[in-house]
C-alpha atoms as a PDB file:
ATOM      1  CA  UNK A   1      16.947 -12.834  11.778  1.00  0.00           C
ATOM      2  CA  UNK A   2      19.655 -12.842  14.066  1.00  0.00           C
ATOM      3  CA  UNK A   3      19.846 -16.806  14.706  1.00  0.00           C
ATOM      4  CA  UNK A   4      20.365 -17.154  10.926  1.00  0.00           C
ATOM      5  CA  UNK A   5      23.807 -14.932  11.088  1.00  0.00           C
ATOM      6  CA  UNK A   6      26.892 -16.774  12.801  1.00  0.00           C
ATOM      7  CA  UNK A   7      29.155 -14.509  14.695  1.00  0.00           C
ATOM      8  CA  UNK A   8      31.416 -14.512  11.923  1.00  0.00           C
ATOM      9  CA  UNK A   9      29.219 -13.026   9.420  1.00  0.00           C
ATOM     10  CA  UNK A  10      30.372  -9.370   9.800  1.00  0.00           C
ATOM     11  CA  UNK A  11      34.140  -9.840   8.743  1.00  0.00           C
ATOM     12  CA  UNK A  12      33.148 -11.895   5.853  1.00  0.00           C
ATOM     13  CA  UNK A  13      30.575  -9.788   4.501  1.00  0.00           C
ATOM     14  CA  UNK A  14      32.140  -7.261   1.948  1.00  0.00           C
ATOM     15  CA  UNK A  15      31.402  -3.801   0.442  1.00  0.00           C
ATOM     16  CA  UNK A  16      30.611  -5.399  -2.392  1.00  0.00           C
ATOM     17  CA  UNK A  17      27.577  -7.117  -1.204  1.00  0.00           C
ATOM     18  CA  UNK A  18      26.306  -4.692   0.641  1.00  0.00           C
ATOM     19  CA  UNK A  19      26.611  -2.339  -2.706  1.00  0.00           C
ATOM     20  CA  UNK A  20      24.866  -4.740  -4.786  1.00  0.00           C
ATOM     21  CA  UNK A  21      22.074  -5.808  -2.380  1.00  0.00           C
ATOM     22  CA  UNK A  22      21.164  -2.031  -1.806  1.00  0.00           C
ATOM     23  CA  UNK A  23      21.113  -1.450  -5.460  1.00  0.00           C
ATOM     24  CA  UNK A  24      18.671  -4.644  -6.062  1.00  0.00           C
ATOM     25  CA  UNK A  25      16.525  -3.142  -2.953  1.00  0.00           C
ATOM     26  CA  UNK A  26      16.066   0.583  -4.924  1.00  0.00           C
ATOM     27  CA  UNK A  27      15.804  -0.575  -8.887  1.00  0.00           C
ATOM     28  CA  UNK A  28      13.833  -3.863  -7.621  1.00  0.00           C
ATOM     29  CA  UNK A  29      15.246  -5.178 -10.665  1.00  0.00           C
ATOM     30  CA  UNK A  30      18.395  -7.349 -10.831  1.00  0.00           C
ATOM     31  CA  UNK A  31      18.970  -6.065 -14.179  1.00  0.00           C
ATOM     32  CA  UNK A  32      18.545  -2.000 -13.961  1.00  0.00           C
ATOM     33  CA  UNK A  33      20.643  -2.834 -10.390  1.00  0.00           C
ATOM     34  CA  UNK A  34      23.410  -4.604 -12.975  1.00  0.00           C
ATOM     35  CA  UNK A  35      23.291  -1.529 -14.879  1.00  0.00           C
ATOM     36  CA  UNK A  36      24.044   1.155 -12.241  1.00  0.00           C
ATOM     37  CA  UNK A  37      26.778  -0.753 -11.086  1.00  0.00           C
ATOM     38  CA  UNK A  38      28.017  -0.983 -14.391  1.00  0.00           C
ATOM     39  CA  UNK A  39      28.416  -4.892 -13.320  1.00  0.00           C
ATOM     40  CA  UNK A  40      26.927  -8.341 -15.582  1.00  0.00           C
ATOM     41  CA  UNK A  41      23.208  -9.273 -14.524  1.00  0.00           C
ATOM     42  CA  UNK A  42      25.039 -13.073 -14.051  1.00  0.00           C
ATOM     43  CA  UNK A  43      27.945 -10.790 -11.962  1.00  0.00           C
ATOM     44  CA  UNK A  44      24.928  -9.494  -9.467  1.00  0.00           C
ATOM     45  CA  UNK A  45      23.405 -12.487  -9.497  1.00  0.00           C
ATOM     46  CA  UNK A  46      26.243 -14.090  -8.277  1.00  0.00           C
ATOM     47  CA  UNK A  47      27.528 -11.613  -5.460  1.00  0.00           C
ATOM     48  CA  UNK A  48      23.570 -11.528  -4.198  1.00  0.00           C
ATOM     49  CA  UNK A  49      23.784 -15.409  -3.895  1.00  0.00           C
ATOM     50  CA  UNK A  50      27.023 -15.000  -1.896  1.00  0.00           C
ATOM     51  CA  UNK A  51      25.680 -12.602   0.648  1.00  0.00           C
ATOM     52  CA  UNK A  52      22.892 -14.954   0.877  1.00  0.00           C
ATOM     53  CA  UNK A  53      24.507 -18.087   1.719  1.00  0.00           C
ATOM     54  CA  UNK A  54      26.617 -16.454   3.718  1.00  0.00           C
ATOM     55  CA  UNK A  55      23.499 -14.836   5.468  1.00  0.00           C
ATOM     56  CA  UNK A  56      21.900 -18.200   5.498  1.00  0.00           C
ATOM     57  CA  UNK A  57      18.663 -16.404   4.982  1.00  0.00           C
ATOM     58  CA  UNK A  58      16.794 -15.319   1.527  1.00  0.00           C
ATOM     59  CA  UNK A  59      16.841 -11.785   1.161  1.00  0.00           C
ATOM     60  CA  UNK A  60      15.736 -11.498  -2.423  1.00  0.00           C
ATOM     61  CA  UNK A  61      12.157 -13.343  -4.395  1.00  0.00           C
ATOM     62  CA  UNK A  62      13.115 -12.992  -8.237  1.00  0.00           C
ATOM     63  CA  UNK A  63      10.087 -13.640 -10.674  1.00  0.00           C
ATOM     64  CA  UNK A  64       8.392 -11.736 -13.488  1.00  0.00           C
ATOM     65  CA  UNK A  65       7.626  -8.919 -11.495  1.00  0.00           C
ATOM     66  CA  UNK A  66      11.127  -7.574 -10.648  1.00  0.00           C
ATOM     67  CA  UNK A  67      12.834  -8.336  -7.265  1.00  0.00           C
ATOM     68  CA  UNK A  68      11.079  -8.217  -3.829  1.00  0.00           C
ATOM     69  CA  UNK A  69      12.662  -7.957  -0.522  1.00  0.00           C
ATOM     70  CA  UNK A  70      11.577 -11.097   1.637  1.00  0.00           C
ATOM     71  CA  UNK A  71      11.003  -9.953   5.407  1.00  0.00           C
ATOM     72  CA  UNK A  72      14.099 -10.871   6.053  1.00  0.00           C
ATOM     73  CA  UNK A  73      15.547  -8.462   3.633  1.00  0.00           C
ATOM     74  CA  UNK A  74      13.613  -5.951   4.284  1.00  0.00           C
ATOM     75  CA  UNK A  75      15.232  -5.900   7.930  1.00  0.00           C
ATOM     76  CA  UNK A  76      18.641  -6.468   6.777  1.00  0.00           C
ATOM     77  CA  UNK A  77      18.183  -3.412   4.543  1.00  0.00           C
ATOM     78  CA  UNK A  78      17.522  -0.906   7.046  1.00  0.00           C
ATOM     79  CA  UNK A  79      21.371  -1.537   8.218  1.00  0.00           C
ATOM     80  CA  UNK A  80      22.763  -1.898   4.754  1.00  0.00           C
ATOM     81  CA  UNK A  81      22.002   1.535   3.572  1.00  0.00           C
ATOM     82  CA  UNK A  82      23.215   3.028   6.565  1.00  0.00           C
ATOM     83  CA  UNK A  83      26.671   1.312   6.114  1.00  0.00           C
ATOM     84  CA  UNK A  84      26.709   2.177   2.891  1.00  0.00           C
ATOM     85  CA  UNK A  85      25.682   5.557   2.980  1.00  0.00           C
ATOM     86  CA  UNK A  86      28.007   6.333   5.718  1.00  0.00           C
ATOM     87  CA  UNK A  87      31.039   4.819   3.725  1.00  0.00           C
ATOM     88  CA  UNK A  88      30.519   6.853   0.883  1.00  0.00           C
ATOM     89  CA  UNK A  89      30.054   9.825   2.812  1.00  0.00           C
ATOM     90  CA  UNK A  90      33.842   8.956   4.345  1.00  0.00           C
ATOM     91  CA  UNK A  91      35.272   8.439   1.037  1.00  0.00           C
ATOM     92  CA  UNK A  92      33.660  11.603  -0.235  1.00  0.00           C
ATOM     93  CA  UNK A  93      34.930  13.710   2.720  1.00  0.00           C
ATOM     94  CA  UNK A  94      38.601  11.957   2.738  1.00  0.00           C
ATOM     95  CA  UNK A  95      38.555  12.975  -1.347  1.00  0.00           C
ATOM     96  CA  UNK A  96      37.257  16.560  -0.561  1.00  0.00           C
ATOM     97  CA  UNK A  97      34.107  16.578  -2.518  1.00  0.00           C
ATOM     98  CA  UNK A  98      31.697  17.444   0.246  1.00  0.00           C
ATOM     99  CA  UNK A  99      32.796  21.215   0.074  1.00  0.00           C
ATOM    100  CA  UNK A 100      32.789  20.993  -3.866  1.00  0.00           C
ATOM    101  CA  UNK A 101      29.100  20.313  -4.259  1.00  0.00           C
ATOM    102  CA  UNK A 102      25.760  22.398  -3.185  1.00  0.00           C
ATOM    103  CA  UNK A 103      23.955  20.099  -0.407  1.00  0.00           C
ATOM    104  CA  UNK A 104      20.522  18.122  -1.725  1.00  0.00           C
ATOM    105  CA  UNK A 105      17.970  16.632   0.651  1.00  0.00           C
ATOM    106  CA  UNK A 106      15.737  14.016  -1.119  1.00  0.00           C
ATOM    107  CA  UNK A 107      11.571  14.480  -0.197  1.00  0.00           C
ATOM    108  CA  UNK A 108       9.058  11.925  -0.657  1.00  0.00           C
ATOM    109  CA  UNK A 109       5.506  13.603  -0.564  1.00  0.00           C
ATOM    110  CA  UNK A 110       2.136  12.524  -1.167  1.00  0.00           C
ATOM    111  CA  UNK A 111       0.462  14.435  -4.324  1.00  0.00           C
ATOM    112  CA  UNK A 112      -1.588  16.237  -1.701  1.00  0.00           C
ATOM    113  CA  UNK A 113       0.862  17.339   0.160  1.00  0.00           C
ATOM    114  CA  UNK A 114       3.515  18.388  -2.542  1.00  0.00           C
ATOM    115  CA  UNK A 115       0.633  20.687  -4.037  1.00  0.00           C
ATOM    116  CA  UNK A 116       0.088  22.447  -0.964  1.00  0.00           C
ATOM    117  CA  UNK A 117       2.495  22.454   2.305  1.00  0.00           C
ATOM    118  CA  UNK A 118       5.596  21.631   0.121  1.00  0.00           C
ATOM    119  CA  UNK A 119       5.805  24.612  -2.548  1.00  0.00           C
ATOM    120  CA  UNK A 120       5.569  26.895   0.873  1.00  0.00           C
ATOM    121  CA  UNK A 121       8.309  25.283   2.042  1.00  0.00           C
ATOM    122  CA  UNK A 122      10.660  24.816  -0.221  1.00  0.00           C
ATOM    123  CA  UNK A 123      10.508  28.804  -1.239  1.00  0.00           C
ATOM    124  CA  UNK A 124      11.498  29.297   2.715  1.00  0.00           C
ATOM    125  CA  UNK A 125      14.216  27.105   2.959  1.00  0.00           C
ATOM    126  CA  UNK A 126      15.497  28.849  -0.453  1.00  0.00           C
ATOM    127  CA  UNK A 127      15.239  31.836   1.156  1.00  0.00           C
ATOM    128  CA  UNK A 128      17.220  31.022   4.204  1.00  0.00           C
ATOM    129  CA  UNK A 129      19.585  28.598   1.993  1.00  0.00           C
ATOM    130  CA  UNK A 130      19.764  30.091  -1.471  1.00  0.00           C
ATOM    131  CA  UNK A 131      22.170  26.952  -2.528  1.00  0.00           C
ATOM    132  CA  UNK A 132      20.464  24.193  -1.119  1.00  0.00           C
ATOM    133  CA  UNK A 133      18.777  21.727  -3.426  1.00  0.00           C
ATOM    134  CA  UNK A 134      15.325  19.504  -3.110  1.00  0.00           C
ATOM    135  CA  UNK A 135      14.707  16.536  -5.067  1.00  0.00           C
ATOM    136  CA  UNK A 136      11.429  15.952  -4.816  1.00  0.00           C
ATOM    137  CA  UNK A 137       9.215  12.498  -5.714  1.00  0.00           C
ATOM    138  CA  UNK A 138       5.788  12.187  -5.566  1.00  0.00           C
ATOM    139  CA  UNK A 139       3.715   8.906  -5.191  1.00  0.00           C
ATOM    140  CA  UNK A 140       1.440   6.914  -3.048  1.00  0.00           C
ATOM    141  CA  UNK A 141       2.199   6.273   0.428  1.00  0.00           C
ATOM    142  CA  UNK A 142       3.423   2.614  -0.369  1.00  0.00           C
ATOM    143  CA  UNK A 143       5.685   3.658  -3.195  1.00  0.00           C
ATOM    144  CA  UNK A 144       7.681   6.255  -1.312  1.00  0.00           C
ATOM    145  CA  UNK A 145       7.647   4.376   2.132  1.00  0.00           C
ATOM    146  CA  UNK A 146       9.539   1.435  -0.279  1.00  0.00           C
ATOM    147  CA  UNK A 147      12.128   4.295  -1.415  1.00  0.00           C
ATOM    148  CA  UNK A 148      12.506   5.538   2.099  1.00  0.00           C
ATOM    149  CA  UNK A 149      13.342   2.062   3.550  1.00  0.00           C
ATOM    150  CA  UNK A 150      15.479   1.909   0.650  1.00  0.00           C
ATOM    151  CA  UNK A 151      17.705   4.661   1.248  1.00  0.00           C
ATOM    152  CA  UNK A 152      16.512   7.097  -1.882  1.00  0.00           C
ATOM    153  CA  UNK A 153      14.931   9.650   0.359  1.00  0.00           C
ATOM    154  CA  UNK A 154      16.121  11.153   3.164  1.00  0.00           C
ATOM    155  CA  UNK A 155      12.314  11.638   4.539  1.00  0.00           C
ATOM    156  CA  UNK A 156       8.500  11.128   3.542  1.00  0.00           C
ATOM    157  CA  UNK A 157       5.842  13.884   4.148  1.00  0.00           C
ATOM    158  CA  UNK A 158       3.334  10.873   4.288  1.00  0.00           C
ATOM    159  CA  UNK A 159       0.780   8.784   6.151  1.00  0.00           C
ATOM    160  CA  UNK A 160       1.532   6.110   8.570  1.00  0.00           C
ATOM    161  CA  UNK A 161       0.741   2.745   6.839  1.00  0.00           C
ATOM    162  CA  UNK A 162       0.422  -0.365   8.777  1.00  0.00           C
ATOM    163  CA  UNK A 163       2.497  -1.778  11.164  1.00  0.00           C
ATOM    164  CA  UNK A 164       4.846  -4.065   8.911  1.00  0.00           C
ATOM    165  CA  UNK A 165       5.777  -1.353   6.775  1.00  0.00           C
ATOM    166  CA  UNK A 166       6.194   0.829   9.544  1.00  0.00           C
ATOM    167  CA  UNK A 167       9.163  -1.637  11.101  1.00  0.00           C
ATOM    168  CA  UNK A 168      12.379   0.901  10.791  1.00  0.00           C
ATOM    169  CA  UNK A 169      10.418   3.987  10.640  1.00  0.00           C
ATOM    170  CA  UNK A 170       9.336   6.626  12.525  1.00  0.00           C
ATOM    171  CA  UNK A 171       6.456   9.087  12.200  1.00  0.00           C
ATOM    172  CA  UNK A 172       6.280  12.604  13.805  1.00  0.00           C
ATOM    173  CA  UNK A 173       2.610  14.276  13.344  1.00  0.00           C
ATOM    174  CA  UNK A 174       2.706  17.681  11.142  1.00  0.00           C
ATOM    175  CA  UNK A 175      -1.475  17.992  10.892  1.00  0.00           C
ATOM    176  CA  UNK A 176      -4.481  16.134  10.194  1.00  0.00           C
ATOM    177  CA  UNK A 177      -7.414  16.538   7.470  1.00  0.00           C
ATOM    178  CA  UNK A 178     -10.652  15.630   6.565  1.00  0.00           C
ATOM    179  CA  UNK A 179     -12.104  15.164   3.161  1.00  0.00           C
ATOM    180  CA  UNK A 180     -13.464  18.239   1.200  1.00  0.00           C
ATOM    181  CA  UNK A 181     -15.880  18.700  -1.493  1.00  0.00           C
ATOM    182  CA  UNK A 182     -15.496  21.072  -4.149  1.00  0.00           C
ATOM    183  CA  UNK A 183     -16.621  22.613  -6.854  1.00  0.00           C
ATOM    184  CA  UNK A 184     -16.196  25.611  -9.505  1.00  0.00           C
ATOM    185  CA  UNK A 185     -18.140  28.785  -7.841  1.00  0.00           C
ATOM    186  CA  UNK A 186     -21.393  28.867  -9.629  1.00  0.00           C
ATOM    187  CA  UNK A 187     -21.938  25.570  -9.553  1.00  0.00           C
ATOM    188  CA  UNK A 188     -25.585  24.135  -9.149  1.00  0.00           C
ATOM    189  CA  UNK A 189     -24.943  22.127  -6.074  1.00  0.00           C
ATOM    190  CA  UNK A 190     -24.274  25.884  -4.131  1.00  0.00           C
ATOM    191  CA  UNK A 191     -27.766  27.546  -5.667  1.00  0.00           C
ATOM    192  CA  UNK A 192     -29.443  24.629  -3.216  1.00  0.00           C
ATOM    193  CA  UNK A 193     -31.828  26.008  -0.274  1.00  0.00           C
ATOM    194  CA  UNK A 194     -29.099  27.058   2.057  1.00  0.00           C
ATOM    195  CA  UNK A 195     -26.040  26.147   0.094  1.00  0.00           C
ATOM    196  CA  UNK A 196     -26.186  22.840   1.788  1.00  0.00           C
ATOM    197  CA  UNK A 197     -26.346  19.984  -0.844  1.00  0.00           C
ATOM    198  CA  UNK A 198     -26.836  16.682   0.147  1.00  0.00           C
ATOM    199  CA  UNK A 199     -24.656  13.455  -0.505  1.00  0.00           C
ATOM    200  CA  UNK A 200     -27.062  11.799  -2.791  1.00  0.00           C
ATOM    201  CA  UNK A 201     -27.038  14.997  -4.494  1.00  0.00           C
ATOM    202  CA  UNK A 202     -23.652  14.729  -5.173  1.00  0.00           C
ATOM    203  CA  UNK A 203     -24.046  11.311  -7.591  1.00  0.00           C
ATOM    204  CA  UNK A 204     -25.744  13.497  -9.911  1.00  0.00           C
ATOM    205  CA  UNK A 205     -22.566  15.106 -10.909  1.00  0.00           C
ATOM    206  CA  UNK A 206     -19.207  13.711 -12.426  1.00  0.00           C
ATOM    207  CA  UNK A 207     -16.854  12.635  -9.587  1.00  0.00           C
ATOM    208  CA  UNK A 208     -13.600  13.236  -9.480  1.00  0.00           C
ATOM    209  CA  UNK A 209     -11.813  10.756  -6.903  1.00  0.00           C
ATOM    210  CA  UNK A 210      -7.977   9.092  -5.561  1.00  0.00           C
ATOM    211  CA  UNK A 211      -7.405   6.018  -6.846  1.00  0.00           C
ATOM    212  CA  UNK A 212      -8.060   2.554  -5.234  1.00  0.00           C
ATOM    213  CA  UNK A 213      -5.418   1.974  -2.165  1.00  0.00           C
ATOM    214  CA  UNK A 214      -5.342   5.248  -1.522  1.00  0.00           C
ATOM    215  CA  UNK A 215      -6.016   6.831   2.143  1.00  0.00           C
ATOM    216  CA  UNK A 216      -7.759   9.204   0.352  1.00  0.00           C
ATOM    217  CA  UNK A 217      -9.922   6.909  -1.651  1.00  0.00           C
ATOM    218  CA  UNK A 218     -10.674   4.563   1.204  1.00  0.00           C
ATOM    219  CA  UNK A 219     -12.372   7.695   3.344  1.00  0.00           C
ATOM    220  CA  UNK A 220     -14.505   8.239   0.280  1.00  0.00           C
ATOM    221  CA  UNK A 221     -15.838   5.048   0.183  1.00  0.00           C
ATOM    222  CA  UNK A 222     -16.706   4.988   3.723  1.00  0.00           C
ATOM    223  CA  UNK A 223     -18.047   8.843   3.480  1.00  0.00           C
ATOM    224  CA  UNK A 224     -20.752   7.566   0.992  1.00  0.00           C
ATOM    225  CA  UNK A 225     -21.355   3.550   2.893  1.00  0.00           C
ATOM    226  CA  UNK A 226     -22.183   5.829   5.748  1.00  0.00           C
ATOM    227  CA  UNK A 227     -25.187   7.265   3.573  1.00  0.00           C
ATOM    228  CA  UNK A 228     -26.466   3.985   2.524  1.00  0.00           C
ATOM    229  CA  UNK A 229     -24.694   5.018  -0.605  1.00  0.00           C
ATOM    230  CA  UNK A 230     -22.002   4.095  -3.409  1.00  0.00           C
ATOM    231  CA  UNK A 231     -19.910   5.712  -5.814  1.00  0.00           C
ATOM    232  CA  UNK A 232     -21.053   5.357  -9.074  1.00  0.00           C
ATOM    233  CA  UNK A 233     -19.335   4.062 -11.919  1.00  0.00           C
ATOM    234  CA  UNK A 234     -17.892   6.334 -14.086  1.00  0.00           C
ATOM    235  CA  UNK A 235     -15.879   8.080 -11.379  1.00  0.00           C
ATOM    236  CA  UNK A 236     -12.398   9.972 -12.406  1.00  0.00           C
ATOM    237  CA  UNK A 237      -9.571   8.174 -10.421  1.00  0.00           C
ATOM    238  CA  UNK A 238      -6.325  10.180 -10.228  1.00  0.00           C
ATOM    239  CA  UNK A 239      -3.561  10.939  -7.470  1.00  0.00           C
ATOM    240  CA  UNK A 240      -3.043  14.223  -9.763  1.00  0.00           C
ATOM    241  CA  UNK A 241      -3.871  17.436  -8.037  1.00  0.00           C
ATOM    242  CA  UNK A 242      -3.698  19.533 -11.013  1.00  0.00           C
ATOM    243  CA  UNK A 243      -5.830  17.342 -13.002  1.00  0.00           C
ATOM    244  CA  UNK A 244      -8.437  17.146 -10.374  1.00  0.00           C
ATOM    245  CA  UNK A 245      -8.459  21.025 -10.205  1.00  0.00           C
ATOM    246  CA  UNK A 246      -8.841  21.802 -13.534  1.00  0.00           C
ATOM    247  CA  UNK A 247     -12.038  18.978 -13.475  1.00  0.00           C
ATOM    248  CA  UNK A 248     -13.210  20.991 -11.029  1.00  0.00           C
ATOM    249  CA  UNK A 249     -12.874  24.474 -12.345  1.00  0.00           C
ATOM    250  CA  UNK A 250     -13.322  23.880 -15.723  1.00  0.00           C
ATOM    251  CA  UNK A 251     -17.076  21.438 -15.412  1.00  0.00           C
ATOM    252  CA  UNK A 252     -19.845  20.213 -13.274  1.00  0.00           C
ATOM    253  CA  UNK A 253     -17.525  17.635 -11.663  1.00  0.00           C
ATOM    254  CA  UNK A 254     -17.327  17.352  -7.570  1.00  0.00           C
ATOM    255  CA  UNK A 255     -13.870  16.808  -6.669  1.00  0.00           C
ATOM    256  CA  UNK A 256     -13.508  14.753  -3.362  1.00  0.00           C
ATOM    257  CA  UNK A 257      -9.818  15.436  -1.768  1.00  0.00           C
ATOM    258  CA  UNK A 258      -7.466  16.038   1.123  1.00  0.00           C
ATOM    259  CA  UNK A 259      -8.975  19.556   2.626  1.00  0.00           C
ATOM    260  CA  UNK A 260      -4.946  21.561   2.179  1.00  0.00           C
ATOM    261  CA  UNK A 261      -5.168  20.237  -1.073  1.00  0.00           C
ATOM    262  CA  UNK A 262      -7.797  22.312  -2.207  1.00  0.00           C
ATOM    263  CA  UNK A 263      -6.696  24.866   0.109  1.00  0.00           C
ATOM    264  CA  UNK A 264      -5.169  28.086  -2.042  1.00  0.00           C
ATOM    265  CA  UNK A 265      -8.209  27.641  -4.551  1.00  0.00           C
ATOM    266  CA  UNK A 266     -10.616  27.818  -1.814  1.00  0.00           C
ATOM    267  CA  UNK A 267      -9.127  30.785  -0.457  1.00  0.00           C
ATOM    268  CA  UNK A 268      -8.915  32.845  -3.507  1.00  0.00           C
ATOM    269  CA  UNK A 269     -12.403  32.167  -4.387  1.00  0.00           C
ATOM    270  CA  UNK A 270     -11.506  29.469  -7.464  1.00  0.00           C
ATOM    271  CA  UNK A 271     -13.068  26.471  -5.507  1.00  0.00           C
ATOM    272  CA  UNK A 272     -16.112  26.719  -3.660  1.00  0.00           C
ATOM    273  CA  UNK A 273     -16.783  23.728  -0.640  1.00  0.00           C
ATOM    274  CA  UNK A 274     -19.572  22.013  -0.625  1.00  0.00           C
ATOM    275  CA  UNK A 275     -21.269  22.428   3.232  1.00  0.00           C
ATOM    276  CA  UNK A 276     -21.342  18.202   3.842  1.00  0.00           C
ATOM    277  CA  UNK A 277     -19.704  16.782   6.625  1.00  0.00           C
ATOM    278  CA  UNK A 278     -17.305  14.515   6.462  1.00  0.00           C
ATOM    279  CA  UNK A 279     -16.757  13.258   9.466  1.00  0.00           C
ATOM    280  CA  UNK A 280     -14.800  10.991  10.289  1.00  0.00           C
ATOM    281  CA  UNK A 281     -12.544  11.082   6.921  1.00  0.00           C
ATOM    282  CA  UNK A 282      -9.704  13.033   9.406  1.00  0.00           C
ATOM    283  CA  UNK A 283      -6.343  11.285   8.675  1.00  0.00           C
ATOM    284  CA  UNK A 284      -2.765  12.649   9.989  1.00  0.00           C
ATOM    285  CA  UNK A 285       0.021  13.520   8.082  1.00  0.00           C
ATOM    286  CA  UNK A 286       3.054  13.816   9.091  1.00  0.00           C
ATOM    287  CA  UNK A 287       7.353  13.359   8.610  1.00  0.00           C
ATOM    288  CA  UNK A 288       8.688   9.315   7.913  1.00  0.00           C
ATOM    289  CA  UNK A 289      12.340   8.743   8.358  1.00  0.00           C
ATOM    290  CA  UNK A 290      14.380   5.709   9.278  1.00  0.00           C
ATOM    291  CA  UNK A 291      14.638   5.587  13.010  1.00  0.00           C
ATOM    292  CA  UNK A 292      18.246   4.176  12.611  1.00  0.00           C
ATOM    293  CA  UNK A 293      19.418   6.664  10.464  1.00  0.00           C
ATOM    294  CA  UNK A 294      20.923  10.108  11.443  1.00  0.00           C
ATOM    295  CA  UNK A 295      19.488  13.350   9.242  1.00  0.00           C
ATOM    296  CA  UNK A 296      22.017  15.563   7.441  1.00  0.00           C
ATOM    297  CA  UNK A 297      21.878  19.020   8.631  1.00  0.00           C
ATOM    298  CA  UNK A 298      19.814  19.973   5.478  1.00  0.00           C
ATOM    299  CA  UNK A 299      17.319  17.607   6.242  1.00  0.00           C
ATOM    300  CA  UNK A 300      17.211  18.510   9.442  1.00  0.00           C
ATOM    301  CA  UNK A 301      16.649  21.661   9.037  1.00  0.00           C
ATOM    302  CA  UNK A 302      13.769  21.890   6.104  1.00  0.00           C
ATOM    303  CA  UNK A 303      11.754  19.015   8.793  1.00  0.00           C
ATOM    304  CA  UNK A 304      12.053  21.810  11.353  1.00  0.00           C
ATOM    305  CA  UNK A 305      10.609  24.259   8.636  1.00  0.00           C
ATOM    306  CA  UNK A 306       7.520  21.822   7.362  1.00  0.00           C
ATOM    307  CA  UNK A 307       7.010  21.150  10.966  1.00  0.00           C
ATOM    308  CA  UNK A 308       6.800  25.320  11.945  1.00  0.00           C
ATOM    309  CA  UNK A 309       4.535  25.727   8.668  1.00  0.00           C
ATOM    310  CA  UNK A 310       2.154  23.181   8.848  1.00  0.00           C
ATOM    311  CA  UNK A 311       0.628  24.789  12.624  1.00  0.00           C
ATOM    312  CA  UNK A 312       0.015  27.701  10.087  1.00  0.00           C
ATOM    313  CA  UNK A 313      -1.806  26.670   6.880  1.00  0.00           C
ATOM    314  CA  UNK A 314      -2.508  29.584   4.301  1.00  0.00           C
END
């Protein structure tokens, strides 16, 4: 990218364009950006084709699906939001409004994780910081490493993802899981000789399964290939913890997840596991940041926490 920038580029480029492209790169919409910016769709257009001649480079694809970063963009974008980020943050301390407002750090987090290491978490760091504030966003691994690269979260508690959208990032191990799977105590799979169903057992009940792309849903499949076997159709896809715990409590259904996920229920006797390996379904887990991009002391601080709490699962 840098043989398409002359050695002028830097004074020409203005706060204006950097503004605009970062807001394109987070609503990945040229029209919501137009909106936050309280500027004319034609006006954004028109300051995004500017930075992009004078780039020399295409940073944005418009079409029917929104707007995508090119590969280009996507690596001019991991310096954008730090210059803008780190302007406002000047203007905001010149103007004395740091001191005004309780401090926020912004947490991407898989659904597995937020339902299990995260809750813990947050109720230490509001112990130890009774005015500090967590937005939290849950999604799937792609979804939040997109929001992280675009400067909406200060930090992921996530999976590393493959090696193009890892360019920018960095990834510090908290744990890794296998795959559990549970049921409601009583359940007919336990009353087996032994308590120790068997996979093909297993299709005889409802599943209750991530959906497709998933880490998750990708160990699955493999779990049952290794068997000679497949999932059935019929199977209940959902990233939703609390819907896939209620499945399982409430029915026959087998509920295929994340081991912490299931974690509390199987420790106060709610869940029961199944005794099936699953071998080889053991995926890490860990913190996502941008390597180029320097923590706030809040965030700082609650990644020190979820590091010291996930050696010490409940």
């Amino acid at each position: 990218m840098e043989s398409a920038f002359s050695a002028e580029l830097p004074s020409r480029i203005r706060f204006r364009h950097l503004s605009c492209f970062v807001a394109i790169a987070q609503e990945r919409n040229l029209r919501r950006a137009a909106e936050r910016l309280h500027l004319s769709q034609p006006a954004v257009s028109k300051t995004l084709g500017e930075l992009e001649a004078l780039a020399g480079v295409q940073l944005v694809e418009r079409g029917r699906q929104g707007a995508r970063l090119t590969a280009a963009g996507e690596q001019f974008l991991r310096h954008a939001v730090g210059v803008t980020q780190a302007l406002e943050s000047a203007t905001a301390a010149l103007m004395g409004s740091t001191d005004a407002s309780a401090p926020v750090v912004h947490v991407g987090a898989l659904p597995t994780v937020a339902s299990s290491l995260l809750p813990r978490a947050i109720a230490h760091l509001h112990a130890q910081r009774p005015h500090a504030g967590v937005r939290l966003r849950t999604g799937t691994n792609v979804e939040l490493l997109t929001a992280l690269k675009a400067g909406e979260l200060d930090f992921i508690v996530g999976r590393m993802a493959e090696p193009d959208r890892m360019q920018g990032l960095s990834f510090e191990l908290l744990y890794a899981e296998p795959l559990a799977l549970v049921v409601r105590p009583g359940h007919p799979l336990l009353s087996q000789p032994g308590a120790s169903a068997s996979l093909q057992a297993v299709l005889d009940y409802p599943l209750v399964i991530a959906t497709p792309g998933t880490v998750p849903r990708h160990h699955t499949e493999a779990l049952f290939q290794t068997h000679g076997l497949r999932l059935p159709a019929g199977v209940t896809e959902t990233l939703s913890v609390s819907v896939a715990r209620l499945l399982a409590c409430r029915s026959d259904a087998v509920w295929i997840t994340p081991e912490r996920a299931a974690g509390d229920d199987l420790a106060h006797g709610q869940l029961a596991r199944l005794d099936i390996a699953t071998s080889g379904t053991k995926e890490p887990v860990g913190l996502l940041r941008r390597s180029a991009a320097t923590p706030s002391e809040l965030a700082s601080a609650f990644m020190e926490l979820l590091t010291e709490l996930a050696q010490t699962p409940d």
